[in-house]
Structure formats: C-alpha cells, structure tokens
C-alpha atoms as a PDB file:
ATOM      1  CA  UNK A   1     188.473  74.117  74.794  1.00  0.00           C
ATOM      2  CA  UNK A   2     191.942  74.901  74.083  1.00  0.00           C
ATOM      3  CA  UNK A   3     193.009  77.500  71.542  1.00  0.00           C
ATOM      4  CA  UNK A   4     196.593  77.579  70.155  1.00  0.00           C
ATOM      5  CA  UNK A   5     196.866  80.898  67.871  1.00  0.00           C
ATOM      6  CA  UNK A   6     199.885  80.634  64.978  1.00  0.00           C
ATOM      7  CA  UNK A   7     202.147  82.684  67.143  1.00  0.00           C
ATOM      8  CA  UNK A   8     202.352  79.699  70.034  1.00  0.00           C
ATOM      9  CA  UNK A   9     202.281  77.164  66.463  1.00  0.00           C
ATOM     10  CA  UNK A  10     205.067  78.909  64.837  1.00  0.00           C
ATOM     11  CA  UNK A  11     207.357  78.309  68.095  1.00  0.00           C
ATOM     12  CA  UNK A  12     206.145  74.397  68.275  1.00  0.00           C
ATOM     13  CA  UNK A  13     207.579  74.372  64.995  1.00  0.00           C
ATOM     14  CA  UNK A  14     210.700  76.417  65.496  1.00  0.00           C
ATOM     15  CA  UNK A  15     211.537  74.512  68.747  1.00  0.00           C
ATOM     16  CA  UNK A  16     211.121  70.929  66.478  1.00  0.00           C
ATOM     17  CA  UNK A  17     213.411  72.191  64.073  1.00  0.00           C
ATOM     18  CA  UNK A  18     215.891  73.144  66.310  1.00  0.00           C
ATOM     19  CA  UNK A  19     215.188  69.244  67.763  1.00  0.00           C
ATOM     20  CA  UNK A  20     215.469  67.734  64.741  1.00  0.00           C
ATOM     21  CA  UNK A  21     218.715  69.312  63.866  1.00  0.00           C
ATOM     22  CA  UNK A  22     220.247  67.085  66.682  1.00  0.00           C
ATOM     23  CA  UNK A  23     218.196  64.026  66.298  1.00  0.00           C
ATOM     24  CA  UNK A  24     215.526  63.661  63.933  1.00  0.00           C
ATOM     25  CA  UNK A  25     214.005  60.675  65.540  1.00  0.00           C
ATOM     26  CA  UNK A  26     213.677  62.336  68.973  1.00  0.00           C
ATOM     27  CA  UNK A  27     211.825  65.549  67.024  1.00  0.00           C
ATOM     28  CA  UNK A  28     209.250  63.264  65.755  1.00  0.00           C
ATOM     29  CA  UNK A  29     208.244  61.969  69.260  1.00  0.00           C
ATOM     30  CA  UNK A  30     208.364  65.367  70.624  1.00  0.00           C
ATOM     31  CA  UNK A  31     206.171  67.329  68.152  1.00  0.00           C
ATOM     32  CA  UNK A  32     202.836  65.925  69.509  1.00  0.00           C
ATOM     33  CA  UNK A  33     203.226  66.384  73.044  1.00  0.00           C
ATOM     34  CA  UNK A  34     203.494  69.497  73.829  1.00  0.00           C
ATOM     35  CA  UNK A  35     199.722  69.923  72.246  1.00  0.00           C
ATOM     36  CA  UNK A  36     198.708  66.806  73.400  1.00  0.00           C
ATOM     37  CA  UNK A  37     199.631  67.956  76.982  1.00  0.00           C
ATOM     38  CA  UNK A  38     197.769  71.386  76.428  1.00  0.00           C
ATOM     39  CA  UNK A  39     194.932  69.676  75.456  1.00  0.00           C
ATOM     40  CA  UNK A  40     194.980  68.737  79.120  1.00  0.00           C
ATOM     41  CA  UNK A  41     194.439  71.892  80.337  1.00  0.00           C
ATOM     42  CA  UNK A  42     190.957  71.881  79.319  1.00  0.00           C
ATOM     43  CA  UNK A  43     190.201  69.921  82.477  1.00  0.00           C
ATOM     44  CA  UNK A  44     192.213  71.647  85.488  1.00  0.00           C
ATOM     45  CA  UNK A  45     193.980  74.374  83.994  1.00  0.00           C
ATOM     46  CA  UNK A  46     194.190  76.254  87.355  1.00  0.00           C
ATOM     47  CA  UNK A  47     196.429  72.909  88.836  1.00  0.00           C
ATOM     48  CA  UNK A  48     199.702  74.956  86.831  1.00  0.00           C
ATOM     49  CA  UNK A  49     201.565  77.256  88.628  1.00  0.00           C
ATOM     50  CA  UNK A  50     201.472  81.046  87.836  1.00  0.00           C
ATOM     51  CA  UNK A  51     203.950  81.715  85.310  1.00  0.00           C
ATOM     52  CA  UNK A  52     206.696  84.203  86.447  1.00  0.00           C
ATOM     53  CA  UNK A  53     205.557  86.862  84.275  1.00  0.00           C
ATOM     54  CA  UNK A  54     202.353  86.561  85.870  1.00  0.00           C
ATOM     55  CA  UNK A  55     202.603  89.825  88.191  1.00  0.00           C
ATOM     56  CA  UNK A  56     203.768  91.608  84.312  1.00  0.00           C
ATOM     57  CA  UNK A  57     200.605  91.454  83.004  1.00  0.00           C
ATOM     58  CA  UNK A  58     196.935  92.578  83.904  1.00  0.00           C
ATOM     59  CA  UNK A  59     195.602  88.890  82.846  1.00  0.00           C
ATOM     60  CA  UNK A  60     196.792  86.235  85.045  1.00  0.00           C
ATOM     61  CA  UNK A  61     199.545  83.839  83.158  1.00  0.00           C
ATOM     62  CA  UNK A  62     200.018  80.471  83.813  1.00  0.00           C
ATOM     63  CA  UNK A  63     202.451  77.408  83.044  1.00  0.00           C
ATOM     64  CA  UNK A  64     202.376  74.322  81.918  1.00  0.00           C
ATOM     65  CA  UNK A  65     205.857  72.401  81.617  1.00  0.00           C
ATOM     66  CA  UNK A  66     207.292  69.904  79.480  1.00  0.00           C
ATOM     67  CA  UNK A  67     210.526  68.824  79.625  1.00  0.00           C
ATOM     68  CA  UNK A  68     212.669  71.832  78.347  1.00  0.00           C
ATOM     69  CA  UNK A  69     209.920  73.933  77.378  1.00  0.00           C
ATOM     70  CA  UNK A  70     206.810  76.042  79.368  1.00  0.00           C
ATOM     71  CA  UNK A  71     203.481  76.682  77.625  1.00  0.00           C
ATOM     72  CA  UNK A  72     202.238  80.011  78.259  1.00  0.00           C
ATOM     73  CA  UNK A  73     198.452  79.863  78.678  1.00  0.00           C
ATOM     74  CA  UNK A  74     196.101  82.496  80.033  1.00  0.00           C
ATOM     75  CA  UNK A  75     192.058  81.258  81.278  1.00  0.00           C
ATOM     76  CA  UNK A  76     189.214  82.772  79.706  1.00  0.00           C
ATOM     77  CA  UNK A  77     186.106  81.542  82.060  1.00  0.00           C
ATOM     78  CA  UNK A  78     183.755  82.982  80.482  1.00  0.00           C
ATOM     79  CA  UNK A  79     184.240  81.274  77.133  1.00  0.00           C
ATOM     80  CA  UNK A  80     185.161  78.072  78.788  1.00  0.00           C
ATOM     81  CA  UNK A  81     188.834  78.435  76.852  1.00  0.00           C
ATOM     82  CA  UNK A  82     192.176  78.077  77.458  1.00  0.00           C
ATOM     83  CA  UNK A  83     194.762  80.309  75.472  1.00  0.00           C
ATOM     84  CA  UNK A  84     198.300  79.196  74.582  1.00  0.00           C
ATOM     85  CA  UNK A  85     199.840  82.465  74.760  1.00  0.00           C
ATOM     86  CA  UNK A  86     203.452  80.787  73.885  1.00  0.00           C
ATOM     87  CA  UNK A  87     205.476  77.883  73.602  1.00  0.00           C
ATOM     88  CA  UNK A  88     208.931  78.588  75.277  1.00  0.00           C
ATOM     89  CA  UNK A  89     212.450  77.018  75.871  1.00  0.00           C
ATOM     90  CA  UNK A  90     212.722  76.983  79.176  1.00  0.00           C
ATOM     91  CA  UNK A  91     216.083  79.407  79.380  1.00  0.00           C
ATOM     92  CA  UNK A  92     215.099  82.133  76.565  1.00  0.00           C
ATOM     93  CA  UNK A  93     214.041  85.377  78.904  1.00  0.00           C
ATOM     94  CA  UNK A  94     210.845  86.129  80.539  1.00  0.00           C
ATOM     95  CA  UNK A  95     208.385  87.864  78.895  1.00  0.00           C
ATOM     96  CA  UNK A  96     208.028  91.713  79.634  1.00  0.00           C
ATOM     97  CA  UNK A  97     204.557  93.008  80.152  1.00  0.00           C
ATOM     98  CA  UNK A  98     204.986  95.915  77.416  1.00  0.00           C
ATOM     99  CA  UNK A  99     204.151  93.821  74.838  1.00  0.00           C
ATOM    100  CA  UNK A 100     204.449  90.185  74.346  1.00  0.00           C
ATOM    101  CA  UNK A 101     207.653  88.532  72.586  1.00  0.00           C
END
C-alpha cells in the first residue's frame, strides 16, 4: 500500500501549476504520473536508490525519480506501506534532518 499524506499532494499540485503555466496540455499528462509511478513502489520499493538526505534522518529515505522531480518515500515493513514523504523538483535543496521542509 502506498500512502500519499496532503503535504506530498499539495506539492503534486503546486509543481502542476507551475507546469501548466508554461503549457497547459503538457500539465495534464503529467499530473497522473507521478502517483501512478508511486503506486509502483508497492511492489519493489527497495529497487530506488537512497535518497541523499538519507544519512539526515534516523528513518531510511528513499527516491523514486520522474523526469524533473524525486518522490521522497520512506518503508514501513511492518504495515506493509510505503510513505510519500515529498514530491520534489529535482534542483530545490535537500532536505535537512531538523525538521522536514
């Protein structure tokens, strides 16, 4: 199962606004991906890399990447869920382990 909380739902919709600005057409076919390709992590989430913010934080952080943008996700094996922890542009900074962004 994969959960996507409103903070990682608010950025989907922040980053297809910012899309859609440019081209509205090209915002359309990119708003389902990126949960359409988390939805794949509920089969092999370990096959993504470690994020880099990984050593930053006490749970382990990976990434999943699409095109321009990295979904944060974190494994919780004991529920049998993934978390999408955020949905990033690819060049905005790394998260700091103080508290997340």
């Amino acid at each position: 199962m994969v959960v996507v909380p409103p903070v990682a739902e608010a950025e989907l919709e922040e980053a297809y606004r910012f899309i859609w600005e440019e081209s509205p057409e090209r915002a359309a076919r990119w708003r389902e991906r990126p949960l359409s390709k988390a939805e794949t992590l509920s089969r092999l989430p370990q096959s993504c890399s470690l994020a880099p913010e990984n050593d930053a934080f006490p749970e382990e952080i990976r990434q999943l990447l699409y095109g321009s943008y990295r979904l944060l996700f974190t494994i919780l094996e004991a529920k049998c869920q993934v978390h999408v922890i955020h949905i990033r542009h690819g060049k905005r900074r790394r998260l700091g382990g103080a508290g997340r962004e």
